[in-house]
PDBML (XML) file of the C-alpha atoms, coordinates in Angstrom:
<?xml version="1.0" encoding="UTF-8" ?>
<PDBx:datablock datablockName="MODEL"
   xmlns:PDBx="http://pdbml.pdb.org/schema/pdbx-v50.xsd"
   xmlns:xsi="http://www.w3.org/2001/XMLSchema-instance"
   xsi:schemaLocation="http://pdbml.pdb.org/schema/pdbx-v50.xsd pdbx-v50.xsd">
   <PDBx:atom_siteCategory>
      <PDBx:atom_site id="1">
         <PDBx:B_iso_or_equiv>0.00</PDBx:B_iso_or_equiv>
         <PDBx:Cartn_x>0.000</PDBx:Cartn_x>
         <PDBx:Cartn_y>0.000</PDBx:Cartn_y>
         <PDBx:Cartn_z>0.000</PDBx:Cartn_z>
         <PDBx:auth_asym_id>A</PDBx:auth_asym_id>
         <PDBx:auth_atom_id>CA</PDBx:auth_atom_id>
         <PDBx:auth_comp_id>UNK</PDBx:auth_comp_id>
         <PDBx:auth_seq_id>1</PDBx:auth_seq_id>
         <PDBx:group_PDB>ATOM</PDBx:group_PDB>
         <PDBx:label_alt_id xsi:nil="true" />
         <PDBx:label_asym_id>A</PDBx:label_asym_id>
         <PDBx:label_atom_id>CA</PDBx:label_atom_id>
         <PDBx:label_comp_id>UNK</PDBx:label_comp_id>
         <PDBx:label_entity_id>1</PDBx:label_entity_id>
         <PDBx:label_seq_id>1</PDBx:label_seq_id>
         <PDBx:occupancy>1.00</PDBx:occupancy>
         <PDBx:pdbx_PDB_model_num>1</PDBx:pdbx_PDB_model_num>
         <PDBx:type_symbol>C</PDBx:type_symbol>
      </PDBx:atom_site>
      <PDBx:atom_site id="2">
         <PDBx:B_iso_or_equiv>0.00</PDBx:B_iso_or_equiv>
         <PDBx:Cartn_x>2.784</PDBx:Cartn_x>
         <PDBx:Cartn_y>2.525</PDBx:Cartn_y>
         <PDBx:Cartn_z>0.790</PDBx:Cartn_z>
         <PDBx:auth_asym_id>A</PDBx:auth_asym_id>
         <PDBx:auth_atom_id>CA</PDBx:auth_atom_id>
         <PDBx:auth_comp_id>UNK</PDBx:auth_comp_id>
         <PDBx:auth_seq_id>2</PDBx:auth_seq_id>
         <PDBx:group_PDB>ATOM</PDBx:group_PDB>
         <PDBx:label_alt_id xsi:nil="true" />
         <PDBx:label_asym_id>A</PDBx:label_asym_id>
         <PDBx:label_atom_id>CA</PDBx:label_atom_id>
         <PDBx:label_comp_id>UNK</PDBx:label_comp_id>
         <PDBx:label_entity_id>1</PDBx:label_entity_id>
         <PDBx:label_seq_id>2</PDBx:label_seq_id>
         <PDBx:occupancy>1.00</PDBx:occupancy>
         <PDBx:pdbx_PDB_model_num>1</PDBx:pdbx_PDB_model_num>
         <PDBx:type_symbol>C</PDBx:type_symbol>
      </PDBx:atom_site>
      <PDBx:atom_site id="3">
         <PDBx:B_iso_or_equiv>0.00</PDBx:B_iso_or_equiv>
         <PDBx:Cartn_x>4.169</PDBx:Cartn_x>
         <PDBx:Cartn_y>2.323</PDBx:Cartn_y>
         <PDBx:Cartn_z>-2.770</PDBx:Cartn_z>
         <PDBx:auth_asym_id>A</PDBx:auth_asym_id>
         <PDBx:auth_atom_id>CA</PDBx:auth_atom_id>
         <PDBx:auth_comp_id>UNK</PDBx:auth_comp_id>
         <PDBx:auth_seq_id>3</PDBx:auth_seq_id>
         <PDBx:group_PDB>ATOM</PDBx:group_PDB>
         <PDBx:label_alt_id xsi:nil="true" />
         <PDBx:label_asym_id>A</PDBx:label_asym_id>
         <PDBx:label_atom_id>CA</PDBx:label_atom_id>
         <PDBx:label_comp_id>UNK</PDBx:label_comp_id>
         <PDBx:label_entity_id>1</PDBx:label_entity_id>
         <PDBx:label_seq_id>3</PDBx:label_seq_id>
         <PDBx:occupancy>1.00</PDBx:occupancy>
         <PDBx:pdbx_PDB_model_num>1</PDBx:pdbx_PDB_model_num>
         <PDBx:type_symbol>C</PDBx:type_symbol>
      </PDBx:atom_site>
      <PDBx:atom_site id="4">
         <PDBx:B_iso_or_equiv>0.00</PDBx:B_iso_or_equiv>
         <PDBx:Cartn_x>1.100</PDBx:Cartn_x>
         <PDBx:Cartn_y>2.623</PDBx:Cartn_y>
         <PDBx:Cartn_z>-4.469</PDBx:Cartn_z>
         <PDBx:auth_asym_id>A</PDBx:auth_asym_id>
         <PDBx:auth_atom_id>CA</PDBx:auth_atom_id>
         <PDBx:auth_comp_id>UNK</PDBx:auth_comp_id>
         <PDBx:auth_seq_id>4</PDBx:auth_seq_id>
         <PDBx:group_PDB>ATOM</PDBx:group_PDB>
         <PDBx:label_alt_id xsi:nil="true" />
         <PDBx:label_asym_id>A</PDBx:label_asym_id>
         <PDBx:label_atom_id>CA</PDBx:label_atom_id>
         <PDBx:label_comp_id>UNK</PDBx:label_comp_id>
         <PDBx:label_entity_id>1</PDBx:label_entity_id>
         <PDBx:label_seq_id>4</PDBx:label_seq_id>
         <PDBx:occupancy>1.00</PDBx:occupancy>
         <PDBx:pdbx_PDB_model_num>1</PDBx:pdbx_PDB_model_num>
         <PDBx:type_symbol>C</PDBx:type_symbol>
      </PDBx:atom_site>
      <PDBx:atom_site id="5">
         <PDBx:B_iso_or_equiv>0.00</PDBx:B_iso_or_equiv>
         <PDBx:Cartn_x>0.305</PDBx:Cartn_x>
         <PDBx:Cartn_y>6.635</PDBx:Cartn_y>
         <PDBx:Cartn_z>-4.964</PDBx:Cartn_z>
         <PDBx:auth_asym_id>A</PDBx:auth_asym_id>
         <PDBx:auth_atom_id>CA</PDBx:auth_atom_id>
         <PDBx:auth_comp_id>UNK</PDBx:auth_comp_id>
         <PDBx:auth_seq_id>5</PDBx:auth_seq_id>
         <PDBx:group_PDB>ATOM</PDBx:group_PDB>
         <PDBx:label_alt_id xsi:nil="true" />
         <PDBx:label_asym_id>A</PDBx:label_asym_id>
         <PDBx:label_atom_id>CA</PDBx:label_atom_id>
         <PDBx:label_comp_id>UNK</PDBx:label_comp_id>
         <PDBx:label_entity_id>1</PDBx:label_entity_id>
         <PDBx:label_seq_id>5</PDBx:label_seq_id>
         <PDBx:occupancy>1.00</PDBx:occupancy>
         <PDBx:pdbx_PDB_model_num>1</PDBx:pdbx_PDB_model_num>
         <PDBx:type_symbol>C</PDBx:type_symbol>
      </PDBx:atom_site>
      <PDBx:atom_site id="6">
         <PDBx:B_iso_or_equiv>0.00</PDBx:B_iso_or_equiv>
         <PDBx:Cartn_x>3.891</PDBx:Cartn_x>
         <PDBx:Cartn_y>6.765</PDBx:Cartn_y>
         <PDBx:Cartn_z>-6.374</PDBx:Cartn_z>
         <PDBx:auth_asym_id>A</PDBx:auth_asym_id>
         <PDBx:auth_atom_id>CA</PDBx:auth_atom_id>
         <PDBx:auth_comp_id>UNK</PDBx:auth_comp_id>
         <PDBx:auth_seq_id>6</PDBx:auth_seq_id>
         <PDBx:group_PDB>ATOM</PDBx:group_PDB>
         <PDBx:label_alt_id xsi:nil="true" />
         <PDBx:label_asym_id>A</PDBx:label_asym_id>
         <PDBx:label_atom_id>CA</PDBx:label_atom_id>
         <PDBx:label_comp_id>UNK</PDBx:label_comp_id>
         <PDBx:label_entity_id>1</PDBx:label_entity_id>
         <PDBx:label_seq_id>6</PDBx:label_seq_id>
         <PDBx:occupancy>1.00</PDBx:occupancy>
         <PDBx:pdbx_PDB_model_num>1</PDBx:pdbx_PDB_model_num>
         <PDBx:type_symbol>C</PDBx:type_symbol>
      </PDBx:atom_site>
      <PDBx:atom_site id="7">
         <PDBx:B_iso_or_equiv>0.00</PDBx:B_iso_or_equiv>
         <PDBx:Cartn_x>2.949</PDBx:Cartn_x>
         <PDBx:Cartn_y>3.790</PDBx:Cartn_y>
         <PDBx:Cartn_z>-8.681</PDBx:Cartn_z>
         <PDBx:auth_asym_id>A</PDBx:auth_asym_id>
         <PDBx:auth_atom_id>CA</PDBx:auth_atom_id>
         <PDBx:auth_comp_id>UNK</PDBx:auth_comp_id>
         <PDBx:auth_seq_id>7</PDBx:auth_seq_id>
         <PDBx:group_PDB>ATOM</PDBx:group_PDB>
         <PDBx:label_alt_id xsi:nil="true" />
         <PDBx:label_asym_id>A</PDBx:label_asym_id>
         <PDBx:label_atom_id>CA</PDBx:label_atom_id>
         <PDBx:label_comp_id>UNK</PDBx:label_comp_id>
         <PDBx:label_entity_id>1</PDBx:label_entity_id>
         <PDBx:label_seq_id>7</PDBx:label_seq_id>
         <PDBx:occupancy>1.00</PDBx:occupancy>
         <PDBx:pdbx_PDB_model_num>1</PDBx:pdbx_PDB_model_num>
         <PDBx:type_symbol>C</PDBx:type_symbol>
      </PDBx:atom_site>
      <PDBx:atom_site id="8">
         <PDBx:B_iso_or_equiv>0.00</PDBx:B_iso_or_equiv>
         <PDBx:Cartn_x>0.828</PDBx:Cartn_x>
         <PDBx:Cartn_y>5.860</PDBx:Cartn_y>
         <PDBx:Cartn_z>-9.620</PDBx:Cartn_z>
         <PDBx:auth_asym_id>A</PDBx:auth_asym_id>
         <PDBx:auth_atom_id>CA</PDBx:auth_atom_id>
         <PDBx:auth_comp_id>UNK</PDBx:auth_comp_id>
         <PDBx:auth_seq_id>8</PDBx:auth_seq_id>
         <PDBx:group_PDB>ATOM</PDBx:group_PDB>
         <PDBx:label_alt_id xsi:nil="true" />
         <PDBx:label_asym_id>A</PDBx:label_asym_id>
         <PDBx:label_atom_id>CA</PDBx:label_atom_id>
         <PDBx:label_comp_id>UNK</PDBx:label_comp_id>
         <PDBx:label_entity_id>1</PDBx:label_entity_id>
         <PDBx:label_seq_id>8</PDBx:label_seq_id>
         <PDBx:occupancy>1.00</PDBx:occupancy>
         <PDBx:pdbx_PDB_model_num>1</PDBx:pdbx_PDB_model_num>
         <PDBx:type_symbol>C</PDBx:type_symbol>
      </PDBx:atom_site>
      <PDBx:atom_site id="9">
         <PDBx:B_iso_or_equiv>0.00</PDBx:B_iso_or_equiv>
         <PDBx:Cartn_x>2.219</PDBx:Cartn_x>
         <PDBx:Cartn_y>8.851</PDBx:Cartn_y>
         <PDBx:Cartn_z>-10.060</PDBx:Cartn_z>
         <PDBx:auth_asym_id>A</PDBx:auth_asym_id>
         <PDBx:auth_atom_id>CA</PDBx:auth_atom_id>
         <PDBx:auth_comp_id>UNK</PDBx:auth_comp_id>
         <PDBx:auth_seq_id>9</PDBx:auth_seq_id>
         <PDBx:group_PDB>ATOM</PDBx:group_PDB>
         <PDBx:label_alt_id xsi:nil="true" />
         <PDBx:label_asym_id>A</PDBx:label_asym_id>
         <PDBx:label_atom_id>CA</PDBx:label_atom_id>
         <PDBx:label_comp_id>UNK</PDBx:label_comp_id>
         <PDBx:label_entity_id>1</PDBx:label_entity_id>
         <PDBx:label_seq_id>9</PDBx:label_seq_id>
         <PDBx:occupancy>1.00</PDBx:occupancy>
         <PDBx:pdbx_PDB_model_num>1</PDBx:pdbx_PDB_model_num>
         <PDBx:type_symbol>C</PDBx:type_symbol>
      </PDBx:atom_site>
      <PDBx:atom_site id="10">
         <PDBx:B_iso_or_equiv>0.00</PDBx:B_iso_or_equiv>
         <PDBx:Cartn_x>4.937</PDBx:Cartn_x>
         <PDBx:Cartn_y>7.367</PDBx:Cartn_y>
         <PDBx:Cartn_z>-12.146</PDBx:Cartn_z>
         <PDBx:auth_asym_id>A</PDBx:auth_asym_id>
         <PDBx:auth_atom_id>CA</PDBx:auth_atom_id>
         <PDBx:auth_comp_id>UNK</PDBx:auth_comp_id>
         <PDBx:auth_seq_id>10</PDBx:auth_seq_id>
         <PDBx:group_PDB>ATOM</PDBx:group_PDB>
         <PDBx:label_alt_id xsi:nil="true" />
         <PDBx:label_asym_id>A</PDBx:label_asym_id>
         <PDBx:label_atom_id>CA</PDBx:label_atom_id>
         <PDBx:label_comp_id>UNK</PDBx:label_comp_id>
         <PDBx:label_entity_id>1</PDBx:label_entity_id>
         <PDBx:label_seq_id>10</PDBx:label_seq_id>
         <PDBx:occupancy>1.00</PDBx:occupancy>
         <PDBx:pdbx_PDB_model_num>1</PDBx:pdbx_PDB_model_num>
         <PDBx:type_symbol>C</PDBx:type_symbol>
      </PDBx:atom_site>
      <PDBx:atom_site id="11">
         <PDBx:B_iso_or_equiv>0.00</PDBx:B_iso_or_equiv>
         <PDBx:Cartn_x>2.331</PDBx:Cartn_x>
         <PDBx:Cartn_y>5.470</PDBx:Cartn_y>
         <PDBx:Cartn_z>-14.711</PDBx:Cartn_z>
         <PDBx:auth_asym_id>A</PDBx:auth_asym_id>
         <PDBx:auth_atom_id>CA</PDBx:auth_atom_id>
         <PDBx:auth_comp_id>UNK</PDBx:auth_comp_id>
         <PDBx:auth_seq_id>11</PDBx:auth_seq_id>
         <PDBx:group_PDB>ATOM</PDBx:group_PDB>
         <PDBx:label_alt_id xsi:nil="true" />
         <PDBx:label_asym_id>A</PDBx:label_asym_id>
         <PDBx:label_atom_id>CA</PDBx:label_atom_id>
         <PDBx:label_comp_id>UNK</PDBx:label_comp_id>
         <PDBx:label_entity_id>1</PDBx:label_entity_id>
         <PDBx:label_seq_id>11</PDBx:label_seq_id>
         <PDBx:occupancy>1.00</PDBx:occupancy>
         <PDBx:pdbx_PDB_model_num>1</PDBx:pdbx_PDB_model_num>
         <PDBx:type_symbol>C</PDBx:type_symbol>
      </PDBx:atom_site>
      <PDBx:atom_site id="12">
         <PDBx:B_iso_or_equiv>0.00</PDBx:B_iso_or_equiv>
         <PDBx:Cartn_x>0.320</PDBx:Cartn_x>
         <PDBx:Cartn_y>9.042</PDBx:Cartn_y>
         <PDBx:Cartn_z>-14.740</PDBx:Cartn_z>
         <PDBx:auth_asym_id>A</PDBx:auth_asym_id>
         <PDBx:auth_atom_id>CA</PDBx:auth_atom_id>
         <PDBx:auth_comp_id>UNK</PDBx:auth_comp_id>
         <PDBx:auth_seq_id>12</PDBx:auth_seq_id>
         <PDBx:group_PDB>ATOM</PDBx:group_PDB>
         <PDBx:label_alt_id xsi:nil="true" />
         <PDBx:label_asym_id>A</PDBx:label_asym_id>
         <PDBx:label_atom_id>CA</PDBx:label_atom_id>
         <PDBx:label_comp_id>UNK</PDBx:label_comp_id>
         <PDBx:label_entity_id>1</PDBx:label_entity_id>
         <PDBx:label_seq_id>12</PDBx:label_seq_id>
         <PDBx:occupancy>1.00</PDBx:occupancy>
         <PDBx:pdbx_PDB_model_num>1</PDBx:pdbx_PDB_model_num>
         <PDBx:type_symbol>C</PDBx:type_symbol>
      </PDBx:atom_site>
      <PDBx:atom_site id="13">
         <PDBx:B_iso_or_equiv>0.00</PDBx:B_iso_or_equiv>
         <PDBx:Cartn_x>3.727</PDBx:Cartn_x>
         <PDBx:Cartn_y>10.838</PDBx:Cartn_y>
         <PDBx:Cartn_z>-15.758</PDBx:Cartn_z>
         <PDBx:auth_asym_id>A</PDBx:auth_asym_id>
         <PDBx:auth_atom_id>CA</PDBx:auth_atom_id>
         <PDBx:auth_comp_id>UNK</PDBx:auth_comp_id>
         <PDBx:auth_seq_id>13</PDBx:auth_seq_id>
         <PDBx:group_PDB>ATOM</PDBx:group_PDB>
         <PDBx:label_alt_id xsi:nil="true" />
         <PDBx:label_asym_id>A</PDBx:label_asym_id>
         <PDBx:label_atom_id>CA</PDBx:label_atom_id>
         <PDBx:label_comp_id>UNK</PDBx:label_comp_id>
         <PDBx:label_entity_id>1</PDBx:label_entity_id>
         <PDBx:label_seq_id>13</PDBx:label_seq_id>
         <PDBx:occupancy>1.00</PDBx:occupancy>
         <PDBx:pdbx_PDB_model_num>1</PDBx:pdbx_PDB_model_num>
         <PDBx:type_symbol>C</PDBx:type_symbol>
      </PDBx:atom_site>
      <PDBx:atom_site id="14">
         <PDBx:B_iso_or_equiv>0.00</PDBx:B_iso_or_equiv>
         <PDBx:Cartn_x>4.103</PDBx:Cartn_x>
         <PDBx:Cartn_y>7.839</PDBx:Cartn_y>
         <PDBx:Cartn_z>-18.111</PDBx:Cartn_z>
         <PDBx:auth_asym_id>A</PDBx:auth_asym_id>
         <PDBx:auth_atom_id>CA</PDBx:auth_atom_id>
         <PDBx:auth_comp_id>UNK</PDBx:auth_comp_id>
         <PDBx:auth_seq_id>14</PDBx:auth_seq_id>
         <PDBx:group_PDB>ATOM</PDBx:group_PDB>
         <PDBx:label_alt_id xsi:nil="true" />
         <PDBx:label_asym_id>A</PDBx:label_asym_id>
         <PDBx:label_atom_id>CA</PDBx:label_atom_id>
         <PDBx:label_comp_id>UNK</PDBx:label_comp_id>
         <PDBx:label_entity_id>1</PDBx:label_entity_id>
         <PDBx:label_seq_id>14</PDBx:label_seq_id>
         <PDBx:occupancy>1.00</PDBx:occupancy>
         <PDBx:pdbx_PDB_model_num>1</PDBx:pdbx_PDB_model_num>
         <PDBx:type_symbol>C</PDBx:type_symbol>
      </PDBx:atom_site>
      <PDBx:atom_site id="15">
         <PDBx:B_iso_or_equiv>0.00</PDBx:B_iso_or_equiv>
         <PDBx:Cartn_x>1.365</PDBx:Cartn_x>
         <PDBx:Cartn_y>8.087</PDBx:Cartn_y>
         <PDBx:Cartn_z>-19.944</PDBx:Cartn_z>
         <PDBx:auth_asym_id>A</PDBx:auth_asym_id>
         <PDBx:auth_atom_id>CA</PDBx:auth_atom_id>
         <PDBx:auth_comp_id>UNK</PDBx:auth_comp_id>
         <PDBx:auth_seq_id>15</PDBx:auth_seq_id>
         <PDBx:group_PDB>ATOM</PDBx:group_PDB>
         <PDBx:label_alt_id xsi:nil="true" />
         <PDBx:label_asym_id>A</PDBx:label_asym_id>
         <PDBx:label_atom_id>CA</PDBx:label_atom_id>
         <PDBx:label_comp_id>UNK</PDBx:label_comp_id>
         <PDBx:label_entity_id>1</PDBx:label_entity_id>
         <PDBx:label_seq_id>15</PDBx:label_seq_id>
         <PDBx:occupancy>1.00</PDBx:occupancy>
         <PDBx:pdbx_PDB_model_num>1</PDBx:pdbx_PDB_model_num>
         <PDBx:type_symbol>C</PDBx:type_symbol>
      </PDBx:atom_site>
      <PDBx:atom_site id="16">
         <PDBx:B_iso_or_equiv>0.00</PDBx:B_iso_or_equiv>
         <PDBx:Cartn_x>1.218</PDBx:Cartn_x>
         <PDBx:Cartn_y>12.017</PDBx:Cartn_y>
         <PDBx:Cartn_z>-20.393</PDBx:Cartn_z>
         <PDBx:auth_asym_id>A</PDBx:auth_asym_id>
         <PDBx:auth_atom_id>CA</PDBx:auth_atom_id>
         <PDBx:auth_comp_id>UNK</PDBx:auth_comp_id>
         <PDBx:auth_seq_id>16</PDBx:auth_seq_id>
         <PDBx:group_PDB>ATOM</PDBx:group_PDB>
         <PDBx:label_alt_id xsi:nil="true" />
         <PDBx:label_asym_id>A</PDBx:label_asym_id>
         <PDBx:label_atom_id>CA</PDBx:label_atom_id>
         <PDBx:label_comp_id>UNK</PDBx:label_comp_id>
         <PDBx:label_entity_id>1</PDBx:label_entity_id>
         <PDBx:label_seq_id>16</PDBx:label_seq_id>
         <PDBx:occupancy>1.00</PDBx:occupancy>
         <PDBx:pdbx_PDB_model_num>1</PDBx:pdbx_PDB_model_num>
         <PDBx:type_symbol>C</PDBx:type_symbol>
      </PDBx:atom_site>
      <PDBx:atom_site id="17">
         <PDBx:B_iso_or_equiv>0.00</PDBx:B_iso_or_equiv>
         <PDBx:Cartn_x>4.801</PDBx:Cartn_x>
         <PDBx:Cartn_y>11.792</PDBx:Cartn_y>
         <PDBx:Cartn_z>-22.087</PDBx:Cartn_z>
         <PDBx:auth_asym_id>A</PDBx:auth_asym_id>
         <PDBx:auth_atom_id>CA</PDBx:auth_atom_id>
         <PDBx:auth_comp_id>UNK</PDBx:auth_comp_id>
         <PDBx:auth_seq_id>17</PDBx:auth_seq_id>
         <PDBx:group_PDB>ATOM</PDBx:group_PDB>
         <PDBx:label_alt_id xsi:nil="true" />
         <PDBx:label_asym_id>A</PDBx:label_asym_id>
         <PDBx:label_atom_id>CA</PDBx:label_atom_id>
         <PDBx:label_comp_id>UNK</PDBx:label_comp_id>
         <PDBx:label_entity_id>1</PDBx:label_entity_id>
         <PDBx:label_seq_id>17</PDBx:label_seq_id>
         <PDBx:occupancy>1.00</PDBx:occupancy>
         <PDBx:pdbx_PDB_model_num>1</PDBx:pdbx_PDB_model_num>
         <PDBx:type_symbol>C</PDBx:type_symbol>
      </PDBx:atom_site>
      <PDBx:atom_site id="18">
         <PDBx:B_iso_or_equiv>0.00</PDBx:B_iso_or_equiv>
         <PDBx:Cartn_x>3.448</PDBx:Cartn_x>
         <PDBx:Cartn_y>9.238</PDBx:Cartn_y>
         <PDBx:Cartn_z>-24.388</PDBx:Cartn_z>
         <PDBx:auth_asym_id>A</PDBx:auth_asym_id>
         <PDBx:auth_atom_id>CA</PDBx:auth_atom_id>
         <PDBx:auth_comp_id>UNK</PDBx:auth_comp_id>
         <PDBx:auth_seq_id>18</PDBx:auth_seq_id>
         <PDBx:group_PDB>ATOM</PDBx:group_PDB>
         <PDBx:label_alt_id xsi:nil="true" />
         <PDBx:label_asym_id>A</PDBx:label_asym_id>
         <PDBx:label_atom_id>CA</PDBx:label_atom_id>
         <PDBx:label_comp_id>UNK</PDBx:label_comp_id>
         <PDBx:label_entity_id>1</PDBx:label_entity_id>
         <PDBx:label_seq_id>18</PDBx:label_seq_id>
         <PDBx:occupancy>1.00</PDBx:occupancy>
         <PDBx:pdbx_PDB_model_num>1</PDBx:pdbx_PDB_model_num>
         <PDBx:type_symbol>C</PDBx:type_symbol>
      </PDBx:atom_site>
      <PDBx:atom_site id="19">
         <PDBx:B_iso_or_equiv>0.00</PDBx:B_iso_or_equiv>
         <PDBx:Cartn_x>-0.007</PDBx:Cartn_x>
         <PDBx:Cartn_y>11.410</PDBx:Cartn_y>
         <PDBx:Cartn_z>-24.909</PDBx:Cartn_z>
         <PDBx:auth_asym_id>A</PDBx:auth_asym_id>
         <PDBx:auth_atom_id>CA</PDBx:auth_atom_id>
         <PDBx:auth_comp_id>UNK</PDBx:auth_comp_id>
         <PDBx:auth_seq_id>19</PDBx:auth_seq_id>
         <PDBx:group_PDB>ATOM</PDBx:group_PDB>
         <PDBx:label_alt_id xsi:nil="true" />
         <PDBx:label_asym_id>A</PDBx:label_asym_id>
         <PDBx:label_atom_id>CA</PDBx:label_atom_id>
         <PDBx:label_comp_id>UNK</PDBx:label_comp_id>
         <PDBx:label_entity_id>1</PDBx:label_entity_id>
         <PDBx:label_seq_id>19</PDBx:label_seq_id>
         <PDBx:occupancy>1.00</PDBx:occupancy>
         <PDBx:pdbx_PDB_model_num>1</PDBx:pdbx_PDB_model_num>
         <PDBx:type_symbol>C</PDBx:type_symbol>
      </PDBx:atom_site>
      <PDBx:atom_site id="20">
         <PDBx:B_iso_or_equiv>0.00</PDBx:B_iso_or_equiv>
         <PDBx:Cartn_x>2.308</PDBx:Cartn_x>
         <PDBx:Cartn_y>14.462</PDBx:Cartn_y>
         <PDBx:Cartn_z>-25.460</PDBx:Cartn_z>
         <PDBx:auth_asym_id>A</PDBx:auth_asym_id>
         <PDBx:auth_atom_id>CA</PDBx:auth_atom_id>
         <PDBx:auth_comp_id>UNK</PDBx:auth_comp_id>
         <PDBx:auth_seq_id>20</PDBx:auth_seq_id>
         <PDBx:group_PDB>ATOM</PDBx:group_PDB>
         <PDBx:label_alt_id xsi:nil="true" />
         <PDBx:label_asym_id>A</PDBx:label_asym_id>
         <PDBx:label_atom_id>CA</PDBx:label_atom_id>
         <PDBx:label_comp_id>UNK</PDBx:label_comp_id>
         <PDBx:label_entity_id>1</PDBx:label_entity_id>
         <PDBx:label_seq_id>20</PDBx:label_seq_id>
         <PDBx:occupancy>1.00</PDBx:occupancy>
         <PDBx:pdbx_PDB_model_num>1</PDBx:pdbx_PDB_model_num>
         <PDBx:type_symbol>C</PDBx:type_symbol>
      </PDBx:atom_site>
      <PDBx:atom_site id="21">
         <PDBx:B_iso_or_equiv>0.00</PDBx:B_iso_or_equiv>
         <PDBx:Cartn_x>4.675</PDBx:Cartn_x>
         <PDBx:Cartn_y>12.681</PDBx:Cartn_y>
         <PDBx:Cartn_z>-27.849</PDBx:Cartn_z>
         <PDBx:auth_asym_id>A</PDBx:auth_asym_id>
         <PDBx:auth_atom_id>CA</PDBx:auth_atom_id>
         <PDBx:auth_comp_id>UNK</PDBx:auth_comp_id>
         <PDBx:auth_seq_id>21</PDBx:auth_seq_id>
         <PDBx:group_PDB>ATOM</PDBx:group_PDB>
         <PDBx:label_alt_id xsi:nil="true" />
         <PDBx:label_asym_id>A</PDBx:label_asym_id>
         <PDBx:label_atom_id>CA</PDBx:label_atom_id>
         <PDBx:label_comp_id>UNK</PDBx:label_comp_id>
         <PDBx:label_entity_id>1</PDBx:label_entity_id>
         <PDBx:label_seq_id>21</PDBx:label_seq_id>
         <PDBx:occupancy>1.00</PDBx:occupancy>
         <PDBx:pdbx_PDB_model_num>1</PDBx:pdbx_PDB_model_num>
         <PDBx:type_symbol>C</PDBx:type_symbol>
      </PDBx:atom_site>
      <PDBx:atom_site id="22">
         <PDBx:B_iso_or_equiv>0.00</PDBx:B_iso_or_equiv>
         <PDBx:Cartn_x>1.552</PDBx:Cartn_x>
         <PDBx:Cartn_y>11.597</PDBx:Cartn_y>
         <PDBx:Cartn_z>-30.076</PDBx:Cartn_z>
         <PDBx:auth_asym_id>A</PDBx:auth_asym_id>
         <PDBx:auth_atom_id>CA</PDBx:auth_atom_id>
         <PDBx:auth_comp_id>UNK</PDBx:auth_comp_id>
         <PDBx:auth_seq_id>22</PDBx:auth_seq_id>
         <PDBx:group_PDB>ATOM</PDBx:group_PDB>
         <PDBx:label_alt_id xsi:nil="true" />
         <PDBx:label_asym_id>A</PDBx:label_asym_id>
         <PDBx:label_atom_id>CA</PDBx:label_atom_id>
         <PDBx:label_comp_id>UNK</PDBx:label_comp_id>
         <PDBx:label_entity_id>1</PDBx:label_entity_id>
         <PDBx:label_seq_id>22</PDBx:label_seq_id>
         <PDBx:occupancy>1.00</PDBx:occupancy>
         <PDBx:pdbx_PDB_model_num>1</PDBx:pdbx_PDB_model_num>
         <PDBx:type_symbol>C</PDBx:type_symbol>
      </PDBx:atom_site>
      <PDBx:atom_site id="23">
         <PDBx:B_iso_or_equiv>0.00</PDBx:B_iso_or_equiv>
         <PDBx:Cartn_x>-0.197</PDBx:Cartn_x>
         <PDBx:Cartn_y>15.061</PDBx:Cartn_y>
         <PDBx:Cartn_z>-30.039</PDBx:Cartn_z>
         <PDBx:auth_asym_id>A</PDBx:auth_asym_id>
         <PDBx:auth_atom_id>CA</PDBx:auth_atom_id>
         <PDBx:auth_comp_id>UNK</PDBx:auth_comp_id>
         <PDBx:auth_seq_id>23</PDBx:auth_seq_id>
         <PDBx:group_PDB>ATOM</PDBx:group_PDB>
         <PDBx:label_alt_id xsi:nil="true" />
         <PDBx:label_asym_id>A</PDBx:label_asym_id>
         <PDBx:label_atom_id>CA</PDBx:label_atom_id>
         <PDBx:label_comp_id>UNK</PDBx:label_comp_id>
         <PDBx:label_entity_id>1</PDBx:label_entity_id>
         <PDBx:label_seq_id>23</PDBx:label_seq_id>
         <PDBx:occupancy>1.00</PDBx:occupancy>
         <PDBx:pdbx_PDB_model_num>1</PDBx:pdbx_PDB_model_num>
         <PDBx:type_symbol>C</PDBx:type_symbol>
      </PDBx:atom_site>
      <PDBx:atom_site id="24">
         <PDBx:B_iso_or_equiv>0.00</PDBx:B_iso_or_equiv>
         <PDBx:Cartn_x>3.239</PDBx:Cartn_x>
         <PDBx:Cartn_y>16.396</PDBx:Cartn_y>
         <PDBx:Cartn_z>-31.520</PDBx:Cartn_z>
         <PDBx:auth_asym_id>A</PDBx:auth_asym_id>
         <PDBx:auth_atom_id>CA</PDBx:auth_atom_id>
         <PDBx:auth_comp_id>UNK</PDBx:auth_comp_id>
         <PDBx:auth_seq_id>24</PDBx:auth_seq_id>
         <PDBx:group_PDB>ATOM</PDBx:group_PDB>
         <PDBx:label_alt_id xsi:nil="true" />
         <PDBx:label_asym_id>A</PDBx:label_asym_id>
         <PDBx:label_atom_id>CA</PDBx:label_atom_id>
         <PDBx:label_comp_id>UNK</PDBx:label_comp_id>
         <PDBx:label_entity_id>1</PDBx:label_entity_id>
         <PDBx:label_seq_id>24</PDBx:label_seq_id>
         <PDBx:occupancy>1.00</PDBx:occupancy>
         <PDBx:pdbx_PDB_model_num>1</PDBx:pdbx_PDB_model_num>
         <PDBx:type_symbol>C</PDBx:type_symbol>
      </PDBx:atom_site>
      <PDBx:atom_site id="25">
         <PDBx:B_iso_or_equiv>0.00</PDBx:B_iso_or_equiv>
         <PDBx:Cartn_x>2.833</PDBx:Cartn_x>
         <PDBx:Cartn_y>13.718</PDBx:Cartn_y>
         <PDBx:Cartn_z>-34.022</PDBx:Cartn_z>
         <PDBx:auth_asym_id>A</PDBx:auth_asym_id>
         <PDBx:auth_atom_id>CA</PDBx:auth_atom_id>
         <PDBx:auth_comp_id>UNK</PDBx:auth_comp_id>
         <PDBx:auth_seq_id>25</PDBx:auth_seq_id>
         <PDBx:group_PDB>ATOM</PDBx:group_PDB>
         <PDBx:label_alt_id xsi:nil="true" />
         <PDBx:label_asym_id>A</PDBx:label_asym_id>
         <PDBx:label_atom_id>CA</PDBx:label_atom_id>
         <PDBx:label_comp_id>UNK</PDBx:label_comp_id>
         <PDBx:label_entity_id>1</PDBx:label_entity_id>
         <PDBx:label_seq_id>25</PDBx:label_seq_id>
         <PDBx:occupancy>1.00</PDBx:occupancy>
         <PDBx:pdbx_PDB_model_num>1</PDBx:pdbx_PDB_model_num>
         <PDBx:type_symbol>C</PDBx:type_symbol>
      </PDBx:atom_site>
   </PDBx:atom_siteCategory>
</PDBx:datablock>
């Protein structure tokens, strides 16, 4: 349970490079 908000936070940061690198594209 302790390492799950920065699970979290590190698959949200994730994913808004990727959504950022295909609204470049």
């Amino acid at each position: 349970i302790p390492v799950i908000p920065e699970t979290i936070t590190a698959a949200i940061s994730a994913l808004v490079v990727r959504r950022d690198t295909l609204q470049a594209e």
